[in-house]
N, C-alpha and C. Protein backbone atom coordinates (compact mmCIF):
# COMPACT_ATOMS: atom_id res chain seq x y z
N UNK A 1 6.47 7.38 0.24
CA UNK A 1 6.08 6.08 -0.30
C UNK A 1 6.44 5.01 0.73
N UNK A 2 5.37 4.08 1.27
CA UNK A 2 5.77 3.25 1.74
C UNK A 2 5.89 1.75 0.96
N UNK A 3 6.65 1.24 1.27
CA UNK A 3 6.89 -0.11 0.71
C UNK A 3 7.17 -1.29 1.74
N UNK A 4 6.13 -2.33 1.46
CA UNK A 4 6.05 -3.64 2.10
C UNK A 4 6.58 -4.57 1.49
N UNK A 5 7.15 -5.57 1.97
CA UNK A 5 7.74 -6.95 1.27
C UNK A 5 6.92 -7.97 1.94
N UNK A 6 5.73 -8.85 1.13
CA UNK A 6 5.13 -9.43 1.35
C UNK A 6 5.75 -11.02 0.99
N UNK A 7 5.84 -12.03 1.93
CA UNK A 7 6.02 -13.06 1.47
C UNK A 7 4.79 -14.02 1.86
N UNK A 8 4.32 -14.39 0.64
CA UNK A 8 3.24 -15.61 0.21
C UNK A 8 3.61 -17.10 0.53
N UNK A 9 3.10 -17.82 1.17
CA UNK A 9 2.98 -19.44 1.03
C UNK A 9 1.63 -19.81 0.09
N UNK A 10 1.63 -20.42 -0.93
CA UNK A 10 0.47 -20.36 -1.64
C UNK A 10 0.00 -22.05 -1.85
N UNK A 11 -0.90 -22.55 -2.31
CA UNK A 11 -1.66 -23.65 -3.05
C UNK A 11 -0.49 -24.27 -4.03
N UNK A 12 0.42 -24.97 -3.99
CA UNK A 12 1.60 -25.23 -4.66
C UNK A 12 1.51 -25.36 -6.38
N UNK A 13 -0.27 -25.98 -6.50
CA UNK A 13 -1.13 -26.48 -7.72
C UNK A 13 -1.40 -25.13 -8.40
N UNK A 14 -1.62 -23.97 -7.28
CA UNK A 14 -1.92 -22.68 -8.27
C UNK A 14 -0.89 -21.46 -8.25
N UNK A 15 0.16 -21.93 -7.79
CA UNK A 15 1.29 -20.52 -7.68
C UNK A 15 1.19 -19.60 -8.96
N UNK A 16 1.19 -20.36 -10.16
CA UNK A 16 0.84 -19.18 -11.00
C UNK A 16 -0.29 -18.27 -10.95
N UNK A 17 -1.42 -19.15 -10.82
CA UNK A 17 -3.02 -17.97 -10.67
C UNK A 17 -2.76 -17.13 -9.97
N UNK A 18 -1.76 -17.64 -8.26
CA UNK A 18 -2.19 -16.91 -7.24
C UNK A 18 -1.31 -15.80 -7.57
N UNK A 19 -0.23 -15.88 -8.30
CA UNK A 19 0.83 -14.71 -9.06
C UNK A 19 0.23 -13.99 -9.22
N UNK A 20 -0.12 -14.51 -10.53
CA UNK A 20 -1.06 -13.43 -11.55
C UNK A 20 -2.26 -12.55 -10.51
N UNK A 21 -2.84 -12.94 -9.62
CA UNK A 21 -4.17 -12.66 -9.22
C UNK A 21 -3.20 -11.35 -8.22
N UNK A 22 -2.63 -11.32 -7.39
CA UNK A 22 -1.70 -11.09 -6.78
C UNK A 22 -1.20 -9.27 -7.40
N UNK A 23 -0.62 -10.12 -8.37
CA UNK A 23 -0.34 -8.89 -9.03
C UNK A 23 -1.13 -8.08 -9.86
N UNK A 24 -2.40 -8.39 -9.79
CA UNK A 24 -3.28 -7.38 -11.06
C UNK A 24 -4.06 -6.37 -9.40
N UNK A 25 -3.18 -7.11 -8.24
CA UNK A 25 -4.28 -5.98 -7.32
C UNK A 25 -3.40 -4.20 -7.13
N UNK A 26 -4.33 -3.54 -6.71
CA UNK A 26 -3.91 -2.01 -6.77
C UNK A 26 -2.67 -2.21 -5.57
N UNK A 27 -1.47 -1.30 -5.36
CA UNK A 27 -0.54 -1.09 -4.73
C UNK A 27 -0.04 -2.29 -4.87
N UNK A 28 0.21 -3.61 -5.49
CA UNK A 28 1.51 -4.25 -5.71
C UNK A 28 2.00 -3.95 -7.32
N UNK A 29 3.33 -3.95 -6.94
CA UNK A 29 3.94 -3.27 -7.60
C UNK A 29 4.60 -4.39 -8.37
N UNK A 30 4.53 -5.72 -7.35
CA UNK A 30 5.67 -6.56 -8.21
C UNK A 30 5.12 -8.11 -7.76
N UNK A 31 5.30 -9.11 -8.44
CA UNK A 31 5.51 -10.53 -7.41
C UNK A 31 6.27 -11.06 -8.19
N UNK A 32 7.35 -12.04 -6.77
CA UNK A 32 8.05 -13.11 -7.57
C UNK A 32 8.30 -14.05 -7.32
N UNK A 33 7.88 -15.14 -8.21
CA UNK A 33 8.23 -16.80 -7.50
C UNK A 33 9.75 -17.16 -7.42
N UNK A 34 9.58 -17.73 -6.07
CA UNK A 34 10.80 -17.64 -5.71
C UNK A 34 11.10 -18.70 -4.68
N UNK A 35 12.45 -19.36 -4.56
CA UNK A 35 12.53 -21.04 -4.24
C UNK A 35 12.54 -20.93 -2.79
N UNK A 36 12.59 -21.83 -2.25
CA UNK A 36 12.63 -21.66 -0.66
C UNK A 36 11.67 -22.21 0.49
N UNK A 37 11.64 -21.61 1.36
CA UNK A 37 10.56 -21.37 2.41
C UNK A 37 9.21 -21.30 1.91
N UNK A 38 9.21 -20.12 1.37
CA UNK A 38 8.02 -19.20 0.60
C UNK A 38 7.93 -19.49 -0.67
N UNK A 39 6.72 -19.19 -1.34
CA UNK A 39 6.22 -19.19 -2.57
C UNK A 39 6.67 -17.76 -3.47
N UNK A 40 6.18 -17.21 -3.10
CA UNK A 40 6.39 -15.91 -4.20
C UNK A 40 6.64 -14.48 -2.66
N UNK A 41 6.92 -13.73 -3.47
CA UNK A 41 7.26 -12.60 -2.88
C UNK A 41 6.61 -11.27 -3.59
N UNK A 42 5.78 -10.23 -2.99
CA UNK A 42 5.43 -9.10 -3.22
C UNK A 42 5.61 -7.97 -2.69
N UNK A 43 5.54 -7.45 -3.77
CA UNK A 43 6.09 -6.06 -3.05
C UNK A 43 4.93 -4.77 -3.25
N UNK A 44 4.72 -4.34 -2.09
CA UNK A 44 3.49 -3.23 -2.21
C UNK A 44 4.03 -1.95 -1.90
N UNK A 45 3.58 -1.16 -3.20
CA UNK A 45 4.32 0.44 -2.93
C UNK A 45 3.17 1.17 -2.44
N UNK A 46 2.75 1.70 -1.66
CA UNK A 46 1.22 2.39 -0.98
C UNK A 46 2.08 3.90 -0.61
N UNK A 47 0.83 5.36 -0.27
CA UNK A 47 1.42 6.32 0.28
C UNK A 47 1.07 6.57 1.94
N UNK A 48 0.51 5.74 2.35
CA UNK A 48 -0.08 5.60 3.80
C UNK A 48 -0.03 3.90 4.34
N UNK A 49 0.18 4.35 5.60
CA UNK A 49 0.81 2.87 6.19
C UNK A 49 -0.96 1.99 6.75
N UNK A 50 -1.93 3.31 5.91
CA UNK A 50 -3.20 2.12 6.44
C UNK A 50 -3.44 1.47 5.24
N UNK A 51 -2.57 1.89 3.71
CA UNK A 51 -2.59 1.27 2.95
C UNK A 51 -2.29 0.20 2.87
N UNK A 52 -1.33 -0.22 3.37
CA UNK A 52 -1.03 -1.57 3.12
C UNK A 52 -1.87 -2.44 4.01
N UNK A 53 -2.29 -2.00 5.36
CA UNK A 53 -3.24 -3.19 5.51
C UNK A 53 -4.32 -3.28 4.82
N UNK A 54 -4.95 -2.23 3.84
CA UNK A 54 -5.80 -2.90 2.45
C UNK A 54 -5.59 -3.31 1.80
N UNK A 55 -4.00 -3.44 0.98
CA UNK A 55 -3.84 -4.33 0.11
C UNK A 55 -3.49 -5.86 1.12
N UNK A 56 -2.92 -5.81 1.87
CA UNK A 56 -2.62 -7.10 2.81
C UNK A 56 -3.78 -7.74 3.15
N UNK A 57 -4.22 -7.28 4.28
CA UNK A 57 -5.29 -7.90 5.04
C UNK A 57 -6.50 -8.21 4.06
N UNK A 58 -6.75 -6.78 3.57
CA UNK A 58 -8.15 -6.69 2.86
C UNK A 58 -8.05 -7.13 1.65
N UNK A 59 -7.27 -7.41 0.71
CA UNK A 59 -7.33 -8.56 -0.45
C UNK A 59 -6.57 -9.65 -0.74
N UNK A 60 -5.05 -9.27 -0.56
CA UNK A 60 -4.01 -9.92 -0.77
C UNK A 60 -4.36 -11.37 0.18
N UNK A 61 -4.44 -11.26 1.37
CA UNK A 61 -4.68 -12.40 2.27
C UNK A 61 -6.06 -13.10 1.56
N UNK A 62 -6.65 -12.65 0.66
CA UNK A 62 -8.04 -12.98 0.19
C UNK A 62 -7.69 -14.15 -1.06
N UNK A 63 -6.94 -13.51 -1.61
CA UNK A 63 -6.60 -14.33 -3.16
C UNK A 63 -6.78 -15.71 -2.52
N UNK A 64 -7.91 -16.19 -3.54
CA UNK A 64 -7.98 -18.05 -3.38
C UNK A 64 -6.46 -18.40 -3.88
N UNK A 65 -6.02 -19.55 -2.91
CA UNK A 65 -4.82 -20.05 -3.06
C UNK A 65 -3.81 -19.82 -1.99
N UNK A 66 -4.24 -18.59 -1.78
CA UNK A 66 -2.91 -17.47 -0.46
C UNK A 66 -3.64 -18.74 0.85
N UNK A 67 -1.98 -19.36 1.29
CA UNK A 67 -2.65 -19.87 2.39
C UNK A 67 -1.78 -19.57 3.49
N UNK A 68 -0.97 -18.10 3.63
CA UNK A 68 -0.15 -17.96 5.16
C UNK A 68 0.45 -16.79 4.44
N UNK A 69 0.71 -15.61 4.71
CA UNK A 69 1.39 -14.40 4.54
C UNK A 69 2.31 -13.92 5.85
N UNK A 70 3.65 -13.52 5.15
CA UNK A 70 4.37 -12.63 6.50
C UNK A 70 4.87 -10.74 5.85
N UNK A 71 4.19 -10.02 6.26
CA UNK A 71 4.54 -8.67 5.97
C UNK A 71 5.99 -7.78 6.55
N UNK A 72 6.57 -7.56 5.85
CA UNK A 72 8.16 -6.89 6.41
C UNK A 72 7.58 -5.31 5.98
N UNK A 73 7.45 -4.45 6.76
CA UNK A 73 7.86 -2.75 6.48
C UNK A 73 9.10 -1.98 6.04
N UNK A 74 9.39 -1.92 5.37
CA UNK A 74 10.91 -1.38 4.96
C UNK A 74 11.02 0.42 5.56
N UNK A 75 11.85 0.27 6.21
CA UNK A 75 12.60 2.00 6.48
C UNK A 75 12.85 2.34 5.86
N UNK A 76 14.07 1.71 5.15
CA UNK A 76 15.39 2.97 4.59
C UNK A 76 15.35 2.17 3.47
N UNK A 77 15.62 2.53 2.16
CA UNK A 77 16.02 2.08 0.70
C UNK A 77 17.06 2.23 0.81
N UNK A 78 18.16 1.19 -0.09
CA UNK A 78 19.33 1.60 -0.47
C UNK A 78 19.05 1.33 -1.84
N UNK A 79 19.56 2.32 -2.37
CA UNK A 79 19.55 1.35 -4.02
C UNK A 79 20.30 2.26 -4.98
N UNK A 80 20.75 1.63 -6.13
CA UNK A 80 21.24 2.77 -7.04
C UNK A 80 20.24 3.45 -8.36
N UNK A 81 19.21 3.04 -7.83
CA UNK A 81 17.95 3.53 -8.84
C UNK A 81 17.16 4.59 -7.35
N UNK A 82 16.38 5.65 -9.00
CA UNK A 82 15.70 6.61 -7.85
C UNK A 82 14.25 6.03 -7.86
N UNK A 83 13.56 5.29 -7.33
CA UNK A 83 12.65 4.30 -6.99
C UNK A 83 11.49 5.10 -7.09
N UNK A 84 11.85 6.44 -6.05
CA UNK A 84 10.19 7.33 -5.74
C UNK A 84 10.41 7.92 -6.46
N UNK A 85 11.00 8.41 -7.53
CA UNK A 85 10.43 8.98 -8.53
C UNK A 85 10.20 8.34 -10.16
N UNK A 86 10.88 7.04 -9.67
CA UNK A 86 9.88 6.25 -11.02
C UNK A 86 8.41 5.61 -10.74
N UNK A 87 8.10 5.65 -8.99
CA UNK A 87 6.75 5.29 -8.96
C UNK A 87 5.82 7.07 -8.35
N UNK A 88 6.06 7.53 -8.81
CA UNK A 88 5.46 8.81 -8.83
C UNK A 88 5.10 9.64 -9.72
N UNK A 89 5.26 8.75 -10.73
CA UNK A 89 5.28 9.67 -12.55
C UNK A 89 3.82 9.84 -12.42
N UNK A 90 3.31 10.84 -12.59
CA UNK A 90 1.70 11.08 -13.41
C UNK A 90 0.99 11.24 -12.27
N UNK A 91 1.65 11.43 -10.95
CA UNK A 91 1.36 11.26 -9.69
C UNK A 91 1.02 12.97 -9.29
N UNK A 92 0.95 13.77 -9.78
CA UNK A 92 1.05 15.12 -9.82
C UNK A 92 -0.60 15.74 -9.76
C-alpha cells in the first residue's frame, strides 16, 4: 500500500466543496481542514505508485477550487494501529 500526504491550498470561499469533492474521489482515504499554511490535507492510500499520480495529477489537481498542491510519499509507517490491514478488508 502506498500512501501519499497531499496538502491542498484551496478557494478560501469553497474549502468545504473542495473537501467534500476531494474526498468522494477513488484512493483518498481521508481530508482534513486544517489551520496554517495549507488548507486541508489528504491522504491517498493507492497499491501502485502510478496510482497516485491519477488520483493527484489526474483529478485531485482538477477539483474546481484546488488552486496549488504539494505531494509527500511516505516510506515507513509508524503507528500503533495495523493500517494495511484495515484498508485491505474485502480486498481478497
Amino acid at each position: 500500500m502506498i500512501t501519499a500526504i497531499v496538502f491542498v491550498k484551496a478557494d478560501v470561499a469553497r474549502i468545504p466543496e473542495v473537501a467534500e469533492a476531494i474526498a468522494s474521489l477513488d484512493g483518498v482515504s481521508e481530508v482534513y481542514s486544517v489551520t496554517g499554511q495549507i488548507d486541508l490535507i489528504a491522504l491517498v492510500r493507492v497499491r501502485e505508485h502510478e496510482d497516485v499520480a491519477s488520483v493527484v495529477a489526474d483529478r485531485l489537481n482538477k477539483v474546481e477550487g484546488v488552486t496549488e498542491t504539494e505531494t509527500h510519499i511516505a516510506f515507513r509507517t509508524y503507528s500503533q494501529h495495523d493500517l494495511e490491514s484495515a484498508f485491505s478488508i474485502g480486498l481478497d
